[in-house]
C-alpha atoms as a PDB file:
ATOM      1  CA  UNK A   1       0.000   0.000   0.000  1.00  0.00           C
ATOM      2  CA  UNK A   2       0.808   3.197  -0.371  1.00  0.00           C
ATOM      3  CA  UNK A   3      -0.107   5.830   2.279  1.00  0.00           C
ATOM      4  CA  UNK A   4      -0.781  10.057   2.633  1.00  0.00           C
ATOM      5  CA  UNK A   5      -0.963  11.710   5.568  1.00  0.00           C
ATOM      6  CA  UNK A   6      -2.743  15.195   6.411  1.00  0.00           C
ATOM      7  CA  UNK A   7      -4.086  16.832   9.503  1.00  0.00           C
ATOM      8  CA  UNK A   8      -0.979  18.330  10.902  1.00  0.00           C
ATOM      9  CA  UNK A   9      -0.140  21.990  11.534  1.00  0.00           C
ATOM     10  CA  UNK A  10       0.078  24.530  14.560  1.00  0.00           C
ATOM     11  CA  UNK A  11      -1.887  24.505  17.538  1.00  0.00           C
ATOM     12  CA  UNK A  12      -1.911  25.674  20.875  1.00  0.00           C
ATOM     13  CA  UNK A  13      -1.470  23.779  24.556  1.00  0.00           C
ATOM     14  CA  UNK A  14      -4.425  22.064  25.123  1.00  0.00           C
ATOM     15  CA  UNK A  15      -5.801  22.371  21.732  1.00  0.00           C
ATOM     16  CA  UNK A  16      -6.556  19.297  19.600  1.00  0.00           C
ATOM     17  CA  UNK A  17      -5.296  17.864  16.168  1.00  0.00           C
ATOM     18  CA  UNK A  18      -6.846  14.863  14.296  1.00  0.00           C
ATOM     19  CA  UNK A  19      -4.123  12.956  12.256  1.00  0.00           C
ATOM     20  CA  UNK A  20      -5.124  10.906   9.250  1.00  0.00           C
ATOM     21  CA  UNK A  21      -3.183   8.804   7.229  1.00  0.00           C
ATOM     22  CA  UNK A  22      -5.073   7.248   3.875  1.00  0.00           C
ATOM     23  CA  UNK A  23      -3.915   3.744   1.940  1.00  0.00           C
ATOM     24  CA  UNK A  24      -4.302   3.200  -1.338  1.00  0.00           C
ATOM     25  CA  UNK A  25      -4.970  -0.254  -2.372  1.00  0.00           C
ATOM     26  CA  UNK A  26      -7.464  -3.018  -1.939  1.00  0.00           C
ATOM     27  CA  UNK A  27      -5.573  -4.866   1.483  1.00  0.00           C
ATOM     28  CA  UNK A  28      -5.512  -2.283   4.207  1.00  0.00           C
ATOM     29  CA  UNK A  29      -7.676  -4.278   6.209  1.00  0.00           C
ATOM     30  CA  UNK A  30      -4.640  -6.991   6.334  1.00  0.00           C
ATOM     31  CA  UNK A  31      -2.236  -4.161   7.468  1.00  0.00           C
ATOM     32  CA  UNK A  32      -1.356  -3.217  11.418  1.00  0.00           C
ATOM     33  CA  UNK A  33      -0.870   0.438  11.850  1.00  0.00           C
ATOM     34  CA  UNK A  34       1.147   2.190  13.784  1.00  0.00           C
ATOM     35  CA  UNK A  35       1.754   6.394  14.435  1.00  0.00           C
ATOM     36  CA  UNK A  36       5.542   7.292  15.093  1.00  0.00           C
ATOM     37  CA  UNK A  37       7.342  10.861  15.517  1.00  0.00           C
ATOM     38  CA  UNK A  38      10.232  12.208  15.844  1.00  0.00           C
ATOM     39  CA  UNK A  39      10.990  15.702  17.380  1.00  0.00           C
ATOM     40  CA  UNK A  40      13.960  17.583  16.119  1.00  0.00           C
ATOM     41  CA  UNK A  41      17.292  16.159  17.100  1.00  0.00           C
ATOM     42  CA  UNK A  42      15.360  13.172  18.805  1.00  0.00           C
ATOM     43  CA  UNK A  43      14.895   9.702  17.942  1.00  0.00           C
ATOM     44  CA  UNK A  44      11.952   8.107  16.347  1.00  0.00           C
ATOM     45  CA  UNK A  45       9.494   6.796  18.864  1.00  0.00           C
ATOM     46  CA  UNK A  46       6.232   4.242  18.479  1.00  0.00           C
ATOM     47  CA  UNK A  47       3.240   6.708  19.905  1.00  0.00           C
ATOM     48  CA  UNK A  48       0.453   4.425  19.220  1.00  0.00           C
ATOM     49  CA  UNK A  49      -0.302   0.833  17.044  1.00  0.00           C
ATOM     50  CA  UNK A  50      -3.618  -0.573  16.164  1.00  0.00           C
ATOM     51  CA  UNK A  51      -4.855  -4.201  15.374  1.00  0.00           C
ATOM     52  CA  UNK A  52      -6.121  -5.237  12.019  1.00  0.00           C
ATOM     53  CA  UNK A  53      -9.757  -5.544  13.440  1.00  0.00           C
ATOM     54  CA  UNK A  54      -9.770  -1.660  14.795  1.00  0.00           C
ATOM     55  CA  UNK A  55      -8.537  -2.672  18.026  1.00  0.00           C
ATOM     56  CA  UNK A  56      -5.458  -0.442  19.610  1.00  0.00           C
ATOM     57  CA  UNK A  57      -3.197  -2.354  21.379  1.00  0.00           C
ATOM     58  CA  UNK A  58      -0.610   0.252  22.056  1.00  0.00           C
ATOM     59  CA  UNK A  59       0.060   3.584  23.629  1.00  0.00           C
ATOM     60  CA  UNK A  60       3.316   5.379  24.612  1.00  0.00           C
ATOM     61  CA  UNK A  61       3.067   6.287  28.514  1.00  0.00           C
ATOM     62  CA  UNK A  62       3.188   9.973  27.600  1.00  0.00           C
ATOM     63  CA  UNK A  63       0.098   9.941  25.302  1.00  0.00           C
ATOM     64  CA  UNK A  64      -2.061   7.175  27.303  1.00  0.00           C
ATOM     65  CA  UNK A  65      -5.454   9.065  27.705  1.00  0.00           C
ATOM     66  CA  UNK A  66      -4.496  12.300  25.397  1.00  0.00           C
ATOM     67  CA  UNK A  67      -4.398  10.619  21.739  1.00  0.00           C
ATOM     68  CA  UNK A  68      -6.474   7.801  20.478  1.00  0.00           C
ATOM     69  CA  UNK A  69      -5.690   5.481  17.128  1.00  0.00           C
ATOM     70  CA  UNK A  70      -8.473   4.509  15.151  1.00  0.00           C
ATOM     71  CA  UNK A  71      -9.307   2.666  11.815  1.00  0.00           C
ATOM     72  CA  UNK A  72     -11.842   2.692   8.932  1.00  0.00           C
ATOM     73  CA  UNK A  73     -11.124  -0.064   7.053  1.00  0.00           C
ATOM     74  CA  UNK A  74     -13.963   0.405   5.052  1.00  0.00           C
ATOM     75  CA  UNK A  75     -12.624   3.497   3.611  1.00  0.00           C
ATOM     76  CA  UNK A  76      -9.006   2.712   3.809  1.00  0.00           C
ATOM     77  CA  UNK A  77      -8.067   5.026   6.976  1.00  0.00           C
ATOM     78  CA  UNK A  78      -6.161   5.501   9.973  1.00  0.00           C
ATOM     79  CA  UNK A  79      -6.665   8.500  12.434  1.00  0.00           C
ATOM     80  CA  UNK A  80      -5.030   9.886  15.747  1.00  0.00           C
ATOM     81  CA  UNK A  81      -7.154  11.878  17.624  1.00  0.00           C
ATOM     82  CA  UNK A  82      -4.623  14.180  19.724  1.00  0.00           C
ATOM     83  CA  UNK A  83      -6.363  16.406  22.240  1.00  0.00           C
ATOM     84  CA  UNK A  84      -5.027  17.855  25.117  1.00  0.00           C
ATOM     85  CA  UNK A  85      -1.429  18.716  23.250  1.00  0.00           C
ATOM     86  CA  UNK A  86       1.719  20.067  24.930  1.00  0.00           C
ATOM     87  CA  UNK A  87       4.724  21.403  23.413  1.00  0.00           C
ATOM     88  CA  UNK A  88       6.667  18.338  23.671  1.00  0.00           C
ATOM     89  CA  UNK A  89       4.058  16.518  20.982  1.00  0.00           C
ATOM     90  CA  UNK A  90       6.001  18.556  18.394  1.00  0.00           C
ATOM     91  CA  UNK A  91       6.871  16.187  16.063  1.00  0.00           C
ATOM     92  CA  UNK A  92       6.658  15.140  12.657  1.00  0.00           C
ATOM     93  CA  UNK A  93       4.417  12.541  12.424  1.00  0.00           C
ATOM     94  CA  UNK A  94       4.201   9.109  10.416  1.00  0.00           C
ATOM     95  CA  UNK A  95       2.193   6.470   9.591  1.00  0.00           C
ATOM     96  CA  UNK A  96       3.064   3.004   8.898  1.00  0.00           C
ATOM     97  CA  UNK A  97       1.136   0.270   7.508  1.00  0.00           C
ATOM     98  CA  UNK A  98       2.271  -3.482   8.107  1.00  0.00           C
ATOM     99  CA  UNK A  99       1.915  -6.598   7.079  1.00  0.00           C
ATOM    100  CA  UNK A 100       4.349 -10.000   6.993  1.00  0.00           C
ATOM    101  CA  UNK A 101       5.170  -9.165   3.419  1.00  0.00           C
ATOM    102  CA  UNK A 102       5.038  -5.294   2.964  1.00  0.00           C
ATOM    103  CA  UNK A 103       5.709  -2.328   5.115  1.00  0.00           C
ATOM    104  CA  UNK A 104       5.167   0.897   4.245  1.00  0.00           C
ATOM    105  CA  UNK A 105       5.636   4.660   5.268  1.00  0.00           C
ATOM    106  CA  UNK A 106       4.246   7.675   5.311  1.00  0.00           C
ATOM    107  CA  UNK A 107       6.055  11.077   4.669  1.00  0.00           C
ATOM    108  CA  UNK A 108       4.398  12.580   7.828  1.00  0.00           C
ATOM    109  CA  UNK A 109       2.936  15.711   8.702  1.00  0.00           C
ATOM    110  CA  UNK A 110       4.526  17.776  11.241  1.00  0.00           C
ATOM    111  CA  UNK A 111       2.769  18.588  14.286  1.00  0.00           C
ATOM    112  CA  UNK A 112       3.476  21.926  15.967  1.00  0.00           C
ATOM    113  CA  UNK A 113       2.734  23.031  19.316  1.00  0.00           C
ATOM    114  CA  UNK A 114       3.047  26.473  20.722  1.00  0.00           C
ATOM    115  CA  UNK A 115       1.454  29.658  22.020  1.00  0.00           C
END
């Protein structure tokens, strides 16, 4: 698959951002997905990963009850809701699609947060 992002962009503290990342293809239903980011001059971290059947199965400590992944396999999407944002969720964001035989990335939108 191949995947776009959008939904990035500037907000302030405690404001919200909705992230969604968009496969092309007929198999997305067969593909984990994960959100990663990486802030500038930091390493790339997992932030959240969701089953094939819509399920999320993973959140990173510091975004536990702030963000929340999501999937519409229906219409070949991924989301992450992000509410609640502090400056260190400035990042540039990416999606990634998995499955035993393909990965694939997206380019990422960045994510800024300041007042």
């Amino acid at each position: 698959v191949q995947l776009v992002e959008s939904g990035g962009g500037l907000v302030r503290p405690g404001g919200s951002l909705r992230l969604s990342c968009t496969a092309s293809g007929s198999t997305f239903d067969s593909y984990v997905v994960s959100w990663y980011r990486q802030g500038q001059g930091q390493a790339r971290e997992l932030v959240a990963h969701i089953n094939t059947g819509g399920i999320p199965v993973y959140y990173a400590a510091h975004v536990k009850c702030r963000f929340t992944i999501s999937r519409d396999n229906a219409k070949n999407k991924a989301f992450l809701q992000m509410d609640s944002l502090i400056p260190d969720d400035t990042a540039m964001y990416s999606c990634k699609a998995a499955v035993v035989w393909d990965e694939s990335w997206g380019l990422g939108p960045q994510v800024t947060v300041s007042s």
